[in-house]
N, C-alpha and C. Protein backbone atom coordinates (compact mmCIF):
# COMPACT_ATOMS: atom_id res chain seq x y z
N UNK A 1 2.72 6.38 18.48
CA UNK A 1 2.84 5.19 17.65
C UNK A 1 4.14 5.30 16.84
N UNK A 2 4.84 4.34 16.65
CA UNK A 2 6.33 4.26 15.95
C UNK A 2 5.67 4.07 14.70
N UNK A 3 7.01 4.72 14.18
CA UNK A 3 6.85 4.57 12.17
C UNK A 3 6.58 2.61 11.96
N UNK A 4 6.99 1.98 12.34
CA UNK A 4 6.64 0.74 12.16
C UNK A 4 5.44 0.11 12.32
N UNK A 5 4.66 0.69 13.28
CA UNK A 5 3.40 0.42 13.49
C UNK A 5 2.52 1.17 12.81
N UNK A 6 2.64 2.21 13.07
CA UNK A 6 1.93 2.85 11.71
C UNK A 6 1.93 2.56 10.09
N UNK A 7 3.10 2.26 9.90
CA UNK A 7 2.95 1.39 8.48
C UNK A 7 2.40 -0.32 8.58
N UNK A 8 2.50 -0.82 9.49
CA UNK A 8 1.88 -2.15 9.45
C UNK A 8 0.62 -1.33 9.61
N UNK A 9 -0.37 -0.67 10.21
CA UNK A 9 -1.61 -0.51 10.30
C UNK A 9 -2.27 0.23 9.04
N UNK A 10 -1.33 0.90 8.53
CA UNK A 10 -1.77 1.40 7.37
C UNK A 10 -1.74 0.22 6.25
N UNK A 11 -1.12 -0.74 6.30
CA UNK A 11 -1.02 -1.94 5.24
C UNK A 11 -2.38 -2.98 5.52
N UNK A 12 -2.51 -2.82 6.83
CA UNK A 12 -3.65 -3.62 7.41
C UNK A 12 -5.05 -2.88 6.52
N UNK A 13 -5.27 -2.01 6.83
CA UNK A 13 -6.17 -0.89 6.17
C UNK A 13 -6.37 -0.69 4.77
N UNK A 14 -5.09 -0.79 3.82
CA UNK A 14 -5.03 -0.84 2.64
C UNK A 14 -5.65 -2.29 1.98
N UNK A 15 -5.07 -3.63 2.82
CA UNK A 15 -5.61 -4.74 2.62
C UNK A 15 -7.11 -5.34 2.86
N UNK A 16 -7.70 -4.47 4.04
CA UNK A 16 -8.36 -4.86 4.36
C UNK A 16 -9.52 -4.22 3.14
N UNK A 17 -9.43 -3.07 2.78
CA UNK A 17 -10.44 -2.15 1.97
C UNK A 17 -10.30 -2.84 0.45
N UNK A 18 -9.04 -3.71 0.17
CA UNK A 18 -8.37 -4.03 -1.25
C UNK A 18 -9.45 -5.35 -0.83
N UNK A 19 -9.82 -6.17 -0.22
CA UNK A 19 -10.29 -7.53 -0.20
C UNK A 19 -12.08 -7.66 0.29
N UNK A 20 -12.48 -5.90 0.73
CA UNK A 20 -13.60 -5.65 1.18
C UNK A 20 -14.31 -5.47 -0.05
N UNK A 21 -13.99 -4.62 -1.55
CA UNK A 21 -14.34 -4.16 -2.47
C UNK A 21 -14.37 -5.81 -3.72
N UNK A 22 -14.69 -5.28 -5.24
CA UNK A 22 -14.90 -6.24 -6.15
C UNK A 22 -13.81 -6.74 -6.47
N UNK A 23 -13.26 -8.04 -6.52
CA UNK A 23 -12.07 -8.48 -6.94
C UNK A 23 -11.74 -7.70 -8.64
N UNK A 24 -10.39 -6.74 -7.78
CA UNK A 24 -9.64 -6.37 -8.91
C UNK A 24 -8.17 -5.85 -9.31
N UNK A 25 -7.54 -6.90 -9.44
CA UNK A 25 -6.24 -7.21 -9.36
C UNK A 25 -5.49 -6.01 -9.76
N UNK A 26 -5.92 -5.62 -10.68
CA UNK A 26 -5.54 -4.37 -11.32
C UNK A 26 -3.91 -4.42 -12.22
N UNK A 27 -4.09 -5.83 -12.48
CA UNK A 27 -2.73 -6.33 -13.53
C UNK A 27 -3.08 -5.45 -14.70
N UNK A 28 -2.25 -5.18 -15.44
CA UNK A 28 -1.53 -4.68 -16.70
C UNK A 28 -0.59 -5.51 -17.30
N UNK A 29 -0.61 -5.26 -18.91
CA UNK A 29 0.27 -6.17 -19.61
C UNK A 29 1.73 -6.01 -19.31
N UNK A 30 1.63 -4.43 -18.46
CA UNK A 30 3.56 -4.42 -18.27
C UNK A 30 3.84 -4.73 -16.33
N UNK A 31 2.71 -5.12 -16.09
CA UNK A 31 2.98 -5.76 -14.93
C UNK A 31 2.20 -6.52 -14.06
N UNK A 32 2.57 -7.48 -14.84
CA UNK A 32 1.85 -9.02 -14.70
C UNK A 32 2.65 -10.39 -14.12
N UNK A 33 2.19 -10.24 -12.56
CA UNK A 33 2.61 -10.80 -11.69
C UNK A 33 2.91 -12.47 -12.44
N UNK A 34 3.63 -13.11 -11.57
CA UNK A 34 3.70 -14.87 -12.13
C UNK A 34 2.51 -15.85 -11.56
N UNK A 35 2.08 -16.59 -12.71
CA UNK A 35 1.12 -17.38 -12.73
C UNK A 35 0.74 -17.51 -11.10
N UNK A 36 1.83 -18.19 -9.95
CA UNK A 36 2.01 -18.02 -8.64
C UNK A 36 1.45 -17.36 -7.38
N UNK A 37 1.85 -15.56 -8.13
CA UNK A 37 1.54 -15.25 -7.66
C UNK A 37 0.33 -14.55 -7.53
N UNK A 38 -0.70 -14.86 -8.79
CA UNK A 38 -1.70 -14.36 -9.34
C UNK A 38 -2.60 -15.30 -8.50
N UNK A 39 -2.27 -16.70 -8.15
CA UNK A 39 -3.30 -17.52 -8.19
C UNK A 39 -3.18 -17.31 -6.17
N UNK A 40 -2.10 -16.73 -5.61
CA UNK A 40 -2.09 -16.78 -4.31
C UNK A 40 -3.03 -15.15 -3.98
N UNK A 41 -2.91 -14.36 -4.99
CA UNK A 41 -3.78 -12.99 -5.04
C UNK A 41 -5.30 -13.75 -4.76
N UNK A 42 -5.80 -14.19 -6.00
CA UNK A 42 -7.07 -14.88 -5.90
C UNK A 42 -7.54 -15.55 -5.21
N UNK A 43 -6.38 -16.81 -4.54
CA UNK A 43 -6.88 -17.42 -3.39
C UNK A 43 -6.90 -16.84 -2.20
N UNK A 44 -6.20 -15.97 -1.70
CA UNK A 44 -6.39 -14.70 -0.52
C UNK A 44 -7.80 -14.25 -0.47
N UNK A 45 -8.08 -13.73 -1.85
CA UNK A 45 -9.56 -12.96 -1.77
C UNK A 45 -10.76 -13.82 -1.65
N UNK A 46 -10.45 -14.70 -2.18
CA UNK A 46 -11.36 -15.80 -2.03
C UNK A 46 -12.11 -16.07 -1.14
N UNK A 47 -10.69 -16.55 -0.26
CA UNK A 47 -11.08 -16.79 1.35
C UNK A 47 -11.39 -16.00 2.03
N UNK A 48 -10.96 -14.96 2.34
CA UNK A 48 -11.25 -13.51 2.73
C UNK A 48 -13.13 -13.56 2.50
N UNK A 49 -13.40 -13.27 1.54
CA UNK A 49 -14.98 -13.38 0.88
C UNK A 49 -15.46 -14.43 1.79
N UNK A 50 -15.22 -16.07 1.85
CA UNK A 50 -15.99 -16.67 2.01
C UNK A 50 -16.01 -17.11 3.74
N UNK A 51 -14.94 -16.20 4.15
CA UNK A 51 -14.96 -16.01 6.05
C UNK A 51 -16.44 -14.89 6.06
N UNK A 52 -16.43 -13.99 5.02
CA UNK A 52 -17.21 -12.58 5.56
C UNK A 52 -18.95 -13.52 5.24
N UNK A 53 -18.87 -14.08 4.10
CA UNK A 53 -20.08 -15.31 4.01
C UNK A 53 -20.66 -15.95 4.96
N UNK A 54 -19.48 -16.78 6.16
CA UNK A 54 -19.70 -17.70 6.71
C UNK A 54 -20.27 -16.96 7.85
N UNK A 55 -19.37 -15.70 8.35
CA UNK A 55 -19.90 -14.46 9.15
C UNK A 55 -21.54 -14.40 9.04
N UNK A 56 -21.72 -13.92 7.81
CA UNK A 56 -22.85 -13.73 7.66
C UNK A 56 -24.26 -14.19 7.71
N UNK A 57 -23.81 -15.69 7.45
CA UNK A 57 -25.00 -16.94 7.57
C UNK A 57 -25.06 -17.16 9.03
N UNK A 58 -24.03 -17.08 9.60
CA UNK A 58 -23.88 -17.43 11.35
C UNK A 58 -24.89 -16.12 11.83
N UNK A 59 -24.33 -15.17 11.48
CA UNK A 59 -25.35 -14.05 12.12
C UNK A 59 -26.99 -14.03 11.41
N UNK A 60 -27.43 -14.78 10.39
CA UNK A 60 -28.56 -14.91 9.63
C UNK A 60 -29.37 -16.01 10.85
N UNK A 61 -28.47 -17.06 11.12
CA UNK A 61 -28.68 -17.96 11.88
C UNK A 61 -29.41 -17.99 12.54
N UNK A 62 -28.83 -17.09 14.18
CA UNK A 62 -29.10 -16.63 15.04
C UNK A 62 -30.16 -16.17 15.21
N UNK A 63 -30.14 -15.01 14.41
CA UNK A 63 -31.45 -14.23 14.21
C UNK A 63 -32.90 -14.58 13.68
N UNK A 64 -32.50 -16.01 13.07
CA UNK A 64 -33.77 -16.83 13.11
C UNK A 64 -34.20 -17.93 14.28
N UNK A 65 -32.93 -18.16 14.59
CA UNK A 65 -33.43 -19.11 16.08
C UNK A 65 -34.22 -18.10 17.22
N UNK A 66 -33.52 -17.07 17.15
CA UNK A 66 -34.46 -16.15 18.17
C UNK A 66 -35.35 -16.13 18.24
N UNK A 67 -35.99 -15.66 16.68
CA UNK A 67 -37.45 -15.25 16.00
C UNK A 67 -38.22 -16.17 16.21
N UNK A 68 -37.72 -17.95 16.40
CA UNK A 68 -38.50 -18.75 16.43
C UNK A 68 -38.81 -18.90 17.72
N UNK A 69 -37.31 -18.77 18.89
CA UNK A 69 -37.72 -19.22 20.03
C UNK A 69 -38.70 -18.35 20.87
């Protein structure tokens, strides 16, 4: 694996575990992103959350149509 890919997969990994866990930005008063980019942080996780939701009801779904059929 090239150094390039390995750092995209390691960023993949870092992101993925940063958006799996409790939203926490982890701002400080001496480094505190712009309004911008705070609100594109939040809306990332957001969505992120409410794909793993939608995941989840789909697979809740299923598993009751079975049970019934």
């Amino acid at each position: 694996m090239s150094d390039a890919s390995e750092q995209a997969e390691a960023h993949a990994q870092l992101w993925k575990s940063q958006m799996q866990g409790d939203f926490n930005p982890g701002y400080t008063r001496t480094n505190m992103p712009s309004p911008e980019a705070r609100l594109a942080n939040a809306s990332e996780y957001a969505a992120y959350q409410l794909g793993q939701i939608n995941r989840n009801i789909a697979r809740l779904v299923d598993i009751l149509e079975k049970h019934e059929g």
